[in-house]
N, C-alpha and C. Protein backbone atom coordinates (compact mmCIF):
# COMPACT_ATOMS: atom_id res chain seq x y z
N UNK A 1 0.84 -1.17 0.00
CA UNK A 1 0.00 0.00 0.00
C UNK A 1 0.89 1.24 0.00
N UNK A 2 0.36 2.05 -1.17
CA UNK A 2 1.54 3.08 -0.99
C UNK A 2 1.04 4.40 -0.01
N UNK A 3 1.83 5.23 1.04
CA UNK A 3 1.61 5.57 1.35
C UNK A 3 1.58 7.52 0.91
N UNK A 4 0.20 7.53 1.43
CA UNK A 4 0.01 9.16 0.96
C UNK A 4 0.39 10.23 1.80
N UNK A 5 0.96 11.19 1.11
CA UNK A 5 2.11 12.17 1.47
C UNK A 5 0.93 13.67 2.46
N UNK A 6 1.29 14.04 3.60
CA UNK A 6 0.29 14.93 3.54
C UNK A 6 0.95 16.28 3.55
N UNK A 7 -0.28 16.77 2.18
CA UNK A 7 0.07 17.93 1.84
C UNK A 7 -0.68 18.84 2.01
N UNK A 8 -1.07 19.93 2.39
CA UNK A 8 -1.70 21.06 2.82
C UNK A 8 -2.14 21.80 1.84
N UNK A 9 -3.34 22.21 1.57
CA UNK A 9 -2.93 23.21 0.43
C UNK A 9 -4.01 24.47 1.01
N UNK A 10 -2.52 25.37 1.28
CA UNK A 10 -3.15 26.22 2.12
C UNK A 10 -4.15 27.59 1.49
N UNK A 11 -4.26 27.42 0.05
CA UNK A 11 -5.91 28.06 -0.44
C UNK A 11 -7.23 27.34 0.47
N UNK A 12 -6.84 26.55 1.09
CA UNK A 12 -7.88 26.21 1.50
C UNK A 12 -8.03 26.52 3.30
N UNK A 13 -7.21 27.28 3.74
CA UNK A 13 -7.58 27.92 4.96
C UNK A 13 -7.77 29.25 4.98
N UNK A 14 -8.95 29.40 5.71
CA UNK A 14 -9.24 31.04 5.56
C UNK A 14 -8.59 31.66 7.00
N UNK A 15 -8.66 32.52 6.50
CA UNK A 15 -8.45 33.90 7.36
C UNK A 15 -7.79 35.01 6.78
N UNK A 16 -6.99 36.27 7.77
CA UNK A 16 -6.67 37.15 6.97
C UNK A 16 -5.32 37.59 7.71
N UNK A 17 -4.28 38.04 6.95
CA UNK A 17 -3.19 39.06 7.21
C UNK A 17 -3.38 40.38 7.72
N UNK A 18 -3.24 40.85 8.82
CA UNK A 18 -3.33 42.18 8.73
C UNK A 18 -1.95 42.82 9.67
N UNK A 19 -1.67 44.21 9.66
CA UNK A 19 -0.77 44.73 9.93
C UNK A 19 -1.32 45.77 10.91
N UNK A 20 -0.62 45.81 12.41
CA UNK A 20 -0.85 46.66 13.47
C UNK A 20 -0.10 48.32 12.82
N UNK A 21 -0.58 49.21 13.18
CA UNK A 21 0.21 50.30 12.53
C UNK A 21 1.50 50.36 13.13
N UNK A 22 1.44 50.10 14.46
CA UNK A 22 2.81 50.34 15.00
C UNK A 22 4.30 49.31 14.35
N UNK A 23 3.39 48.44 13.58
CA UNK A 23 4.57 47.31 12.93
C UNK A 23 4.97 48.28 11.69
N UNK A 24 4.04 48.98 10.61
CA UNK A 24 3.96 49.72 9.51
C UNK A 24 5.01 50.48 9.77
N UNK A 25 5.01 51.48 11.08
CA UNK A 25 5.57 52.09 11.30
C UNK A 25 7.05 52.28 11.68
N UNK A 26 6.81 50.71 12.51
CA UNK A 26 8.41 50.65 12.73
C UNK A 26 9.12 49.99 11.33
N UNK A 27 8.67 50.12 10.50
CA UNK A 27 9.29 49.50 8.66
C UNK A 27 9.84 50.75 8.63
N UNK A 28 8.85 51.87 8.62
CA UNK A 28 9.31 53.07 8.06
C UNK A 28 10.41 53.68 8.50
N UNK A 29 10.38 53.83 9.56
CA UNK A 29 11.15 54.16 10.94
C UNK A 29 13.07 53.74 10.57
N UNK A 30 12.56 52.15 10.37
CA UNK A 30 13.95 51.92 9.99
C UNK A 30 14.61 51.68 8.13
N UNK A 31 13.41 52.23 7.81
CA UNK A 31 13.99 52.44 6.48
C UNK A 31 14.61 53.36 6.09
N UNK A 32 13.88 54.80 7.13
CA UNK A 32 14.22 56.18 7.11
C UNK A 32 16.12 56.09 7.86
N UNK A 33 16.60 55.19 8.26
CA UNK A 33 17.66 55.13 8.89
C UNK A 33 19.55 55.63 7.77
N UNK A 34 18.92 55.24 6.89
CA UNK A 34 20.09 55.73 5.93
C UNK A 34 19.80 56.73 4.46
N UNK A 35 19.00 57.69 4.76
CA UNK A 35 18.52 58.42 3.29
C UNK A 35 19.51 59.49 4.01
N UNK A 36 20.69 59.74 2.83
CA UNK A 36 21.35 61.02 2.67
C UNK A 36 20.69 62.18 2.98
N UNK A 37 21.04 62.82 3.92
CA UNK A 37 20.52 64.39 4.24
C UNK A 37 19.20 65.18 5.02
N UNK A 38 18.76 63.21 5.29
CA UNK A 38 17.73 63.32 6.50
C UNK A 38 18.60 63.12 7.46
N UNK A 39 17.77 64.10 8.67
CA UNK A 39 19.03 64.05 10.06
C UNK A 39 18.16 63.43 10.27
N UNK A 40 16.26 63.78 10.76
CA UNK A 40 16.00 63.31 12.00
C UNK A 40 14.12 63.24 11.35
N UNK A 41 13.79 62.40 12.21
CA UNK A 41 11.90 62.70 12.18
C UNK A 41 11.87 63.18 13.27
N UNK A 42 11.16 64.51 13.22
CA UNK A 42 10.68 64.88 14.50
C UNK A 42 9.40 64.85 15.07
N UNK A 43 9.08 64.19 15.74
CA UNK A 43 7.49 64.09 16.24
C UNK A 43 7.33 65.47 17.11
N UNK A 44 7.74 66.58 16.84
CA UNK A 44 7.31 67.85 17.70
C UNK A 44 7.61 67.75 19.01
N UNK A 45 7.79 68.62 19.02
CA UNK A 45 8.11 69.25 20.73
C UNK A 45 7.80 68.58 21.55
N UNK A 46 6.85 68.00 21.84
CA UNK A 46 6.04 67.44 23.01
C UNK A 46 6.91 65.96 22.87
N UNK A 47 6.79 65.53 21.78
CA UNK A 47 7.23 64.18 21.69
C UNK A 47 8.81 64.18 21.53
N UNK A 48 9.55 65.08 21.35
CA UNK A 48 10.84 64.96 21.44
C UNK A 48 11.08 65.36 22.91
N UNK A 49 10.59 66.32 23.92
CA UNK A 49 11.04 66.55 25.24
C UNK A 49 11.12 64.90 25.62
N UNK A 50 9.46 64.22 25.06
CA UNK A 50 9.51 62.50 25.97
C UNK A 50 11.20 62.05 25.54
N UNK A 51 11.14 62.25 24.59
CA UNK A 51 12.13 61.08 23.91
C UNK A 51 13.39 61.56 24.29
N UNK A 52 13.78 62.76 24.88
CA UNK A 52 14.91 63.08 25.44
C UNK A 52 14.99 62.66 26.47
N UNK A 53 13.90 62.69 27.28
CA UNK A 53 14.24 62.81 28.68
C UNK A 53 14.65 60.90 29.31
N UNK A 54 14.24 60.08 28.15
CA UNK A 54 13.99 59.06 28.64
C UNK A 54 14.94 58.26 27.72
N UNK A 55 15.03 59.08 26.63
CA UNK A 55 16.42 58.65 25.43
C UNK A 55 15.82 57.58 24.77
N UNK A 56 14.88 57.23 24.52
CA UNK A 56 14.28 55.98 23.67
C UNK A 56 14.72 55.99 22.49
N UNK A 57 14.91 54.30 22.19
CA UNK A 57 15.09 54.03 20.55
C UNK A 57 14.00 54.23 19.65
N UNK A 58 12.71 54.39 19.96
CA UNK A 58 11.58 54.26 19.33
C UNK A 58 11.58 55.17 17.96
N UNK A 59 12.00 54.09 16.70
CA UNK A 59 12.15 54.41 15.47
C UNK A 59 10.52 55.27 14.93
N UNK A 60 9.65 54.98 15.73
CA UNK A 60 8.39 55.51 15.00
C UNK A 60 8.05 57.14 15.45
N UNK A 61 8.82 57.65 15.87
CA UNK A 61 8.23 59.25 16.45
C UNK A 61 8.55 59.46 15.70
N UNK A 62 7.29 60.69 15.29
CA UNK A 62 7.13 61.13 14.23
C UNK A 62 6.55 61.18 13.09
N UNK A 63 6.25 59.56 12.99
CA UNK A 63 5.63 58.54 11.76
C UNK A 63 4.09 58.71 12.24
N UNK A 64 3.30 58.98 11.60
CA UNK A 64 1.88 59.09 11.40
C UNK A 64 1.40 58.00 10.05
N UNK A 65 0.96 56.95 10.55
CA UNK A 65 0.47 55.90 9.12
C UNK A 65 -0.49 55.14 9.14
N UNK A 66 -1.63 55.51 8.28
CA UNK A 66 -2.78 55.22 8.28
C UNK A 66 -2.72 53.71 7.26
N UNK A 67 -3.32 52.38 8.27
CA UNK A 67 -3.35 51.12 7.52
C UNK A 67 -4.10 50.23 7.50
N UNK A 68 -4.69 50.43 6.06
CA UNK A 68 -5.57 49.54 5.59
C UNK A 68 -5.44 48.29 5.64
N UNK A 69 -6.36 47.13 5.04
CA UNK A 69 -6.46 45.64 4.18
C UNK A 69 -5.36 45.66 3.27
N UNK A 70 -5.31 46.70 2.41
CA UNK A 70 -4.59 46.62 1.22
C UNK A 70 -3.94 47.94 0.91
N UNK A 71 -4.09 49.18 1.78
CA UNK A 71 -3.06 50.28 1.72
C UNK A 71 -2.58 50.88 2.52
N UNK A 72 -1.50 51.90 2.53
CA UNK A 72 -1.06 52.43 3.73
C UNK A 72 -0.76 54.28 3.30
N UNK A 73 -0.94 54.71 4.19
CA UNK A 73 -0.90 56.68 3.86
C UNK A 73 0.47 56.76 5.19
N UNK A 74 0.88 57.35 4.67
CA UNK A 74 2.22 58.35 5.63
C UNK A 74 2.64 59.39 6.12
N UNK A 75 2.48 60.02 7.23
CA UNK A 75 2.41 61.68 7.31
C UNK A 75 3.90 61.35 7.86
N UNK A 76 5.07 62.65 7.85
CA UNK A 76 6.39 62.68 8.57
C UNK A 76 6.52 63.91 8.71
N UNK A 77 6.98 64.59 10.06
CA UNK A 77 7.81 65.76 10.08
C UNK A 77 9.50 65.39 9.70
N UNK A 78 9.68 65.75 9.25
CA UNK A 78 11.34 65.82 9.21
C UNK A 78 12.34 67.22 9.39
N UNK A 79 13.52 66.82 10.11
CA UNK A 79 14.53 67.60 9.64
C UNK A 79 15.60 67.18 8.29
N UNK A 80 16.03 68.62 7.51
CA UNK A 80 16.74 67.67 7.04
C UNK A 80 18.19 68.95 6.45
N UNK A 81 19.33 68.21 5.73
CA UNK A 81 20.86 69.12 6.28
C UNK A 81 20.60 70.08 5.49
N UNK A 82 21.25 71.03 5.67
CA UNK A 82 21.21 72.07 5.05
C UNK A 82 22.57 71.79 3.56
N UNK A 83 21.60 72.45 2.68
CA UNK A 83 22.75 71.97 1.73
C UNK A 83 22.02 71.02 0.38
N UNK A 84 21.45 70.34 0.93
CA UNK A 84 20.97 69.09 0.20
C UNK A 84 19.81 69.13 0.04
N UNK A 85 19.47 68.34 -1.14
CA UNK A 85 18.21 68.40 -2.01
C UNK A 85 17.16 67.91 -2.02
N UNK A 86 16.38 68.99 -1.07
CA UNK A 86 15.04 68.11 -0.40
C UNK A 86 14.19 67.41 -1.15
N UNK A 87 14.26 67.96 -2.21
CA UNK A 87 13.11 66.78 -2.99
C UNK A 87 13.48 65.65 -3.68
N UNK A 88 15.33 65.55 -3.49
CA UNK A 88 15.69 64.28 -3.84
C UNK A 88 15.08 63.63 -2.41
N UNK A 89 15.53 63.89 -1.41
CA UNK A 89 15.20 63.30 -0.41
C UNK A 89 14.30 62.96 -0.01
N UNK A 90 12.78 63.84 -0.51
CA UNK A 90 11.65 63.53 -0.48
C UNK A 90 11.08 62.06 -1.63
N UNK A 91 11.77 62.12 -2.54
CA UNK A 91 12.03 61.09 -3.38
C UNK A 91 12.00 59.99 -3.29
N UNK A 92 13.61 60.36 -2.30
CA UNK A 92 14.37 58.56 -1.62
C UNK A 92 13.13 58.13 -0.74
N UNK A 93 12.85 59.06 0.21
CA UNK A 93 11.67 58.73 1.27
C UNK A 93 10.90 57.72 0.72
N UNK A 94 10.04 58.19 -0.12
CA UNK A 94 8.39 57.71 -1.11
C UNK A 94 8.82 56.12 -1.94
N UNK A 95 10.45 56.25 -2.49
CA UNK A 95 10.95 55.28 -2.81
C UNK A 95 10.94 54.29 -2.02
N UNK A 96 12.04 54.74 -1.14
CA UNK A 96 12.28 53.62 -0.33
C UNK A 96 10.73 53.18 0.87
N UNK A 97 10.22 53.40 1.36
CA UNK A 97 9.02 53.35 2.08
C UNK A 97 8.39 52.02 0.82
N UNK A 98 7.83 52.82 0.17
CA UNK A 98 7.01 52.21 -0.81
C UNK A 98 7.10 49.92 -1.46
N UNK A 99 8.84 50.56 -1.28
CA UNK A 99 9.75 49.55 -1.63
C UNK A 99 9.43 48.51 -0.27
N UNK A 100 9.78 49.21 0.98
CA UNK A 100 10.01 47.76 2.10
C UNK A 100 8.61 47.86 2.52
N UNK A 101 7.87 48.81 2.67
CA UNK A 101 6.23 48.03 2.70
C UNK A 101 5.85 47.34 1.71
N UNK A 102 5.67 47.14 0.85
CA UNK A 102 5.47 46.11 -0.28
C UNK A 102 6.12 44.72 0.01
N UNK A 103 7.27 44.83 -0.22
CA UNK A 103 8.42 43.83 0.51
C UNK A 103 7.96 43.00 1.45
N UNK A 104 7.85 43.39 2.71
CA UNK A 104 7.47 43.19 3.96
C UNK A 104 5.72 42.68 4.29
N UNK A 105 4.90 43.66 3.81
CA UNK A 105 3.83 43.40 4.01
C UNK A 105 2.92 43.52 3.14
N UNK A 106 3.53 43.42 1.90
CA UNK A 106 2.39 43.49 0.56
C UNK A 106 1.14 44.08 0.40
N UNK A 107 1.86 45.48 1.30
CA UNK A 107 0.54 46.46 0.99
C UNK A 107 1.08 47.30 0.37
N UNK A 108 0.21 48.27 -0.70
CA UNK A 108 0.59 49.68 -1.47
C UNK A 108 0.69 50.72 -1.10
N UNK A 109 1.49 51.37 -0.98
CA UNK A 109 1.53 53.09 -0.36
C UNK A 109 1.12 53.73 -1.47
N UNK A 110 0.04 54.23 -1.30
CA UNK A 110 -0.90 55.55 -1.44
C UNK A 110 -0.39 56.37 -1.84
N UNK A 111 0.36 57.17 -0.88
CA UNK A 111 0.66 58.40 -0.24
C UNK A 111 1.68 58.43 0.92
N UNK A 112 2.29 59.59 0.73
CA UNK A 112 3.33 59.92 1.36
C UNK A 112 3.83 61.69 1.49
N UNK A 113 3.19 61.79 2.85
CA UNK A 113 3.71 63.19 3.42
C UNK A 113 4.36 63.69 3.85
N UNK A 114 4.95 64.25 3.66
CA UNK A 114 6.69 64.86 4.47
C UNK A 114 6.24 66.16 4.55
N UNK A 115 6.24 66.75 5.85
CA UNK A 115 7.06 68.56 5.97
C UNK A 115 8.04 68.32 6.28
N UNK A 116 8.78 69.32 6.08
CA UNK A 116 10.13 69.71 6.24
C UNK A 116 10.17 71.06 7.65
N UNK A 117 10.56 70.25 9.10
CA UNK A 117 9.90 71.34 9.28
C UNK A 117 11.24 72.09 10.49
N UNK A 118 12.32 72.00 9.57
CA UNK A 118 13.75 72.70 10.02
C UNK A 118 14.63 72.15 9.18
N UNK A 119 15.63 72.59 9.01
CA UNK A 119 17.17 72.70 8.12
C UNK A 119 17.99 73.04 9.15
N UNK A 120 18.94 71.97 9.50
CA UNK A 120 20.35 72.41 10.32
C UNK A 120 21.61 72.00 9.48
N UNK A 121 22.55 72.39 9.41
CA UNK A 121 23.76 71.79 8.74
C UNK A 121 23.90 70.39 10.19
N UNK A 122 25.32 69.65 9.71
CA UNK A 122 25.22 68.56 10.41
C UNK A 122 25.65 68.77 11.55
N UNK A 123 26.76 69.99 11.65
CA UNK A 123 27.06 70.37 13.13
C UNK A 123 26.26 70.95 14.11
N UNK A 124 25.50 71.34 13.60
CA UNK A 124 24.25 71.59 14.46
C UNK A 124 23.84 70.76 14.89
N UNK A 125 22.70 69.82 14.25
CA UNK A 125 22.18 68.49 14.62
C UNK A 125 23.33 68.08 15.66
N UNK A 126 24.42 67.52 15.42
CA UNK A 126 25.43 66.59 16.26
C UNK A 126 25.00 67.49 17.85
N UNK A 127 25.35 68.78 17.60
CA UNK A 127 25.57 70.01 19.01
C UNK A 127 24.54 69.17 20.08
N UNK A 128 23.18 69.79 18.93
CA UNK A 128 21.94 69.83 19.52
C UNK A 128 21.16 68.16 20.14
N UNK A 129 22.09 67.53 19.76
CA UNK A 129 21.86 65.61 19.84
C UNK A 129 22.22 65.51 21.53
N UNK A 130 22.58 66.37 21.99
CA UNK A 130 22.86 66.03 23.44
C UNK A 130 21.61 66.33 24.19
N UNK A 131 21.15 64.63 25.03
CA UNK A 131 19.82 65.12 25.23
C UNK A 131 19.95 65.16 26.12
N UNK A 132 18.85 65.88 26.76
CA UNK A 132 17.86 66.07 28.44
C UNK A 132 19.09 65.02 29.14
N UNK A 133 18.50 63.76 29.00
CA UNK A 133 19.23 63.12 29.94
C UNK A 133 20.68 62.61 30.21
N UNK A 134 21.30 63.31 28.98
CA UNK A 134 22.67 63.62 29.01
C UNK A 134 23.05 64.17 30.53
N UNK A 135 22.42 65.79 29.81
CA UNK A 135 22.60 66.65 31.05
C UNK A 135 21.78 65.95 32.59
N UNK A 136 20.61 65.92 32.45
CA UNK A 136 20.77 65.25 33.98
C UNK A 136 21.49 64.03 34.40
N UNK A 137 22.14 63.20 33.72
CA UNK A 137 22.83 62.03 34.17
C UNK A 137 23.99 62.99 34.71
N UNK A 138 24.90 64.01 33.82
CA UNK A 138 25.69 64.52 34.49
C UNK A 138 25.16 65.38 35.81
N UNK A 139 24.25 66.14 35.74
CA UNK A 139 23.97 66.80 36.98
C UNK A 139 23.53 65.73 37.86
N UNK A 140 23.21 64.95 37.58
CA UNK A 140 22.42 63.58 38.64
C UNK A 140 24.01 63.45 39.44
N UNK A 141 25.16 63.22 38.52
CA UNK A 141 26.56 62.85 38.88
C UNK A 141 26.97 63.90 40.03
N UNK A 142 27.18 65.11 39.86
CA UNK A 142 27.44 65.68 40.28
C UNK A 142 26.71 66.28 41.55
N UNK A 143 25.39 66.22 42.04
CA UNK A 143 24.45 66.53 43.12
C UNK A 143 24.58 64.83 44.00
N UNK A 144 25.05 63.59 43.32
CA UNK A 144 24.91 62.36 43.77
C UNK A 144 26.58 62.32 44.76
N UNK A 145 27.47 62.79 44.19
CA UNK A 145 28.60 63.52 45.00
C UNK A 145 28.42 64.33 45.93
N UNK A 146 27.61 65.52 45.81
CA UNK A 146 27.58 66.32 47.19
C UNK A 146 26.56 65.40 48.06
N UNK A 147 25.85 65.19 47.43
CA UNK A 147 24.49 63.99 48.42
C UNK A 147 25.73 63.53 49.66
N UNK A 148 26.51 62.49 49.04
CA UNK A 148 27.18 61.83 49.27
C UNK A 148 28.35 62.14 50.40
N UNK A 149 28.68 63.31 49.97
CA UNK A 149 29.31 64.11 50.76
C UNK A 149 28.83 63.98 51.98
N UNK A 150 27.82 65.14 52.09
CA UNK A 150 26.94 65.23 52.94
C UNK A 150 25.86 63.98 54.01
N UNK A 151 25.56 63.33 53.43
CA UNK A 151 25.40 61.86 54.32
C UNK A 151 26.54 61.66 55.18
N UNK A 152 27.55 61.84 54.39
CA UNK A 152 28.73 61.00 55.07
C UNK A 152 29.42 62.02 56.58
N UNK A 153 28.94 63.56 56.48
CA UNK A 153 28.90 64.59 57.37
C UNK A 153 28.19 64.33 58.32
N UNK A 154 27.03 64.12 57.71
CA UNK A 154 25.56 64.18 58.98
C UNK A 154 25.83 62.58 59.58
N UNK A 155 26.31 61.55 59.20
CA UNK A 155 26.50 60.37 59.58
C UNK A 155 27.91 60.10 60.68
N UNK A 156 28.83 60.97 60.64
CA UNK A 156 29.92 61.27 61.45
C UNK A 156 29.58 62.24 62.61
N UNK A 157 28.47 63.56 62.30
CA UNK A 157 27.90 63.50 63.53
C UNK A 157 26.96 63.15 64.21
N UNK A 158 25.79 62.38 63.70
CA UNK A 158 24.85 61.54 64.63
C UNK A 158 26.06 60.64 65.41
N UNK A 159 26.81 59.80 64.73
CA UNK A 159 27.86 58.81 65.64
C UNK A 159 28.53 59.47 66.60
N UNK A 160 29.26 60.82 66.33
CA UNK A 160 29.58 61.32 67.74
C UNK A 160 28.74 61.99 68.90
N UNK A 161 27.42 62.48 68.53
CA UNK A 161 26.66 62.61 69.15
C UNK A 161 25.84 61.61 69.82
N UNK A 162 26.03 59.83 69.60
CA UNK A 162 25.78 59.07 70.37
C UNK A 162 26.55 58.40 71.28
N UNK A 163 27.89 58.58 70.65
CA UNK A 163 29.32 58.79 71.71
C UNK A 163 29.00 59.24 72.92
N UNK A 164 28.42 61.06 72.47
CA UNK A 164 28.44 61.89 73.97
C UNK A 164 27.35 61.35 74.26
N UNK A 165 26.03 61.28 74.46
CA UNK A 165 25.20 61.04 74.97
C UNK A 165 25.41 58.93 75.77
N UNK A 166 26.18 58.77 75.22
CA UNK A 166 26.79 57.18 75.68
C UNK A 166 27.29 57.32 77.21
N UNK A 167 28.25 58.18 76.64
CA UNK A 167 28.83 58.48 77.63
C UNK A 167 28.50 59.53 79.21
N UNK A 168 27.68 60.12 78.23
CA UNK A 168 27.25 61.10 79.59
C UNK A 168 25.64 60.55 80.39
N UNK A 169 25.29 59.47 79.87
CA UNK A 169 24.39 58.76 80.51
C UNK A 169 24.36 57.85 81.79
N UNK A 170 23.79 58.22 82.82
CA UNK A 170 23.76 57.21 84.44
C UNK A 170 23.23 56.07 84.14
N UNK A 171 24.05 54.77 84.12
CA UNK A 171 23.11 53.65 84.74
C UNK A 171 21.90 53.32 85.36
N UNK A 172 20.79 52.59 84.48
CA UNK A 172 19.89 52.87 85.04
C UNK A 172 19.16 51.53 86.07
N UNK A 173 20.47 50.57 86.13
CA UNK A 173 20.63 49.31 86.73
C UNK A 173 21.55 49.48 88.14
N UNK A 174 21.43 49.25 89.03
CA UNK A 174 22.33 48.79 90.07
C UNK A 174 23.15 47.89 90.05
């Protein structure tokens, strides 16, 4: 008896693919990681104070992406260098996006929004890359020293002040 091979044939299971935006997003996020003359996405003020203060990797600030069954829309703030040719760059963006969502999740990009919403040369950006918690790790350093200091003051005199009081205390035993 010969034996039959089992084979699946998976047209014949239903269900469906779908994509969380925050996955969409983190595609974009790291696609945006090497286009010439983009420094940065900025998710605005509010969302860059978070992201300083706490220093997160989170590739998606910034990324706004609306996702369908079968399409996806893209809003971005960006910075980008001074010097260089934003609408190549706006270009590479729409390119490349277009390219690893398809790739990845075989949906179509629509659309694709970019403002532009600052120009720094690169020394700027680098300056300005020192974040929030740069500076408080160093000030944390430096107030965690006097702390330290100081404990170690107030801790040398509670101990001699239980010295004297040790000592200048009557037995209260016969």
């Amino acid at each position: 008896m010969e034996k039959q091979e089992n084979k699946v044939n998976i047209n014949d299971i239903s269900g469906e693919l779908t994509f969380a935006e925050k996955v969409v997003k983190k595609i974009i996020g790291y696609a945006m990681d090497n286009i010439d003359g983009l420094l940065t996405i900025n998710g605005g003020f509010f969302s860059n104070i978070a992201e300083k203060l706490v220093n997160t990797n989170d590739v998606t600030t910034g990324i706004n992406a609306e996702v369908g069954k079968k399409q996806v829309a893209v809003d971005m703030d960006v910075v980008v260098e001074y010097d260089k040719d934003s609408r190549h760059i706006y270009d590479e963006i729409k390119r490349i996006i277009a390219k690893d969502i398809r790739e990845m999740t075989h949906l179509e990009v629509v659309e694709v929004n970019v403002n532009v919403v600052d120009i720094k040369t690169q020394e700027q950006y680098e300056e300005e890359s020192e974040t929030v918690q740069d500076k408080v790790t160093s000030a944390g350093k430096t107030t965690g020293h006097y702390i330290s200091q100081q404990t170690s003051k107030a801790t040398q005199s509670v101990n001699e002040s239980v010295e004297n009081i040790e000592e200048n205390r009557e037995p209260r035993v016969e």
